[in-house]
Protein backbone atom coordinates (compact mmCIF):
# COMPACT_ATOMS: atom_id res chain seq x y z
CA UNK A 1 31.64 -107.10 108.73
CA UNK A 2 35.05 -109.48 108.53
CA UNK A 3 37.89 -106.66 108.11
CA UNK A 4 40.09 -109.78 106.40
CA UNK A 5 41.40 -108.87 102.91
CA UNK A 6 40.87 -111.63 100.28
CA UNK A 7 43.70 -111.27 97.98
CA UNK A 8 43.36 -112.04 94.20
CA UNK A 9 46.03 -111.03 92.72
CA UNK A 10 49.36 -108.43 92.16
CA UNK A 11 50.12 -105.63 90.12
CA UNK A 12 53.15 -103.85 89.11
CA UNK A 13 53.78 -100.01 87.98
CA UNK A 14 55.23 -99.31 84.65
CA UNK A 15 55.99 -96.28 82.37
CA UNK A 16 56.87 -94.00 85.77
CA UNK A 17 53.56 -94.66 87.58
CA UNK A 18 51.14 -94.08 84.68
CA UNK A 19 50.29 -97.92 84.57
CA UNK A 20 49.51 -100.67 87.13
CA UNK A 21 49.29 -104.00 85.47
CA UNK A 22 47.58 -106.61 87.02
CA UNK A 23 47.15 -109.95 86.94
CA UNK A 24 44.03 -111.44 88.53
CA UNK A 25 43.31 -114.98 89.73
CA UNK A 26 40.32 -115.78 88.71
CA UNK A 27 40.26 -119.41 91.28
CA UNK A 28 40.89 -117.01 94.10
CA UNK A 29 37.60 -114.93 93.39
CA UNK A 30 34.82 -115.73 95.64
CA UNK A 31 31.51 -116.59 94.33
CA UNK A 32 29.60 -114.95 97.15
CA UNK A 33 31.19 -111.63 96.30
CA UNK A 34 30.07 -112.07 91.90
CA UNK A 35 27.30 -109.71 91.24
CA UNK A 36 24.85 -110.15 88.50
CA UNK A 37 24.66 -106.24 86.92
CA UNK A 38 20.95 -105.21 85.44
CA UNK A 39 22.72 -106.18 81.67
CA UNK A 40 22.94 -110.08 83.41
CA UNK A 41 26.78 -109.53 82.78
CA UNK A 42 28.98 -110.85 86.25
CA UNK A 43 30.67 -108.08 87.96
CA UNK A 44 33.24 -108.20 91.28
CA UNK A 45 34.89 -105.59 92.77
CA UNK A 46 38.35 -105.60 93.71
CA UNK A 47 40.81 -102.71 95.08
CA UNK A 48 44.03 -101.98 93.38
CA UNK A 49 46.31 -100.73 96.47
CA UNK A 50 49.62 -99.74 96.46
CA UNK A 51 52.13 -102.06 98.96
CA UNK A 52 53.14 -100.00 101.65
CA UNK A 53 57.00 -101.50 102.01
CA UNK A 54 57.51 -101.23 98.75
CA UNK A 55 58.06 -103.60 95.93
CA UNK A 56 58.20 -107.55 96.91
CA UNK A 57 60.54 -109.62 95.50
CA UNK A 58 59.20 -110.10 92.20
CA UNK A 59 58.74 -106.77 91.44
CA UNK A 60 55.15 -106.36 92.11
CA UNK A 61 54.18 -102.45 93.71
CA UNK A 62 50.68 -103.29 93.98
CA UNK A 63 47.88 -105.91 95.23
CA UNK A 64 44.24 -106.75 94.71
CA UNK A 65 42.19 -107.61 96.94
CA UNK A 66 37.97 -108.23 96.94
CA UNK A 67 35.81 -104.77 98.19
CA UNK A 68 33.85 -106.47 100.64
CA UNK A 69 32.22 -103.34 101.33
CA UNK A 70 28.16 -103.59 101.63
CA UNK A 71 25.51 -100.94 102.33
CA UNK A 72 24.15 -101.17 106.10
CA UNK A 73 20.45 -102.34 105.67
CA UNK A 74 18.08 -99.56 105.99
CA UNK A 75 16.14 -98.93 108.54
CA UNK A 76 12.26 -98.49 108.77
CA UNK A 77 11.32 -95.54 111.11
CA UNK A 78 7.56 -95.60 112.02
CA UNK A 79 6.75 -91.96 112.47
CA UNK A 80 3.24 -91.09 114.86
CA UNK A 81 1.28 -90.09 111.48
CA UNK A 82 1.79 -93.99 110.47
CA UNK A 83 0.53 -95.44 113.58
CA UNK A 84 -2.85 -93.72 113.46
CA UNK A 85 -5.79 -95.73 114.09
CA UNK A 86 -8.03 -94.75 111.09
């Protein structure tokens, strides 16, 4: 699995930390990483993480990147009972 962040956007923290607003870039989201849901609506799933040094110059406190996270494929165990000949 490639550990590389895709970022998509920043946020910023307002109203003492009860907020993040974000702004997303919708050109930046990768179409390999949509999801169709079982309603057909699109889904993608980002992280909202709060920058480590601090604001950046603009203000922003947080960032979004993509959750490239995905299940490890399961595996089939053939058990003795299974491989019976009859």
């Amino acid at each position: 699995m490639d550990d590389k962040k895709i970022f998509v956007g920043n946020g910023i923290e307002k109203f003492d930390g009860n907020l993040v607003s974000v702004s997303v870039c919708l050109s930046d989201l990768p179409a390999e990483h949509i999801q169709t849901g079982k309603n057909g609506k699109k889904y993608i799933n980002l992280n909202v993480q709060k920058r480590q040094n601090g604001a950046d110059q603009y203000g922003k406190t947080h960032y979004l990147a993509v959750d490239t996270w995905k299940p490890e494929a399961k595996k089939e165990v053939v058990t003795p009972e299974d491989d019976l000949p009859f």
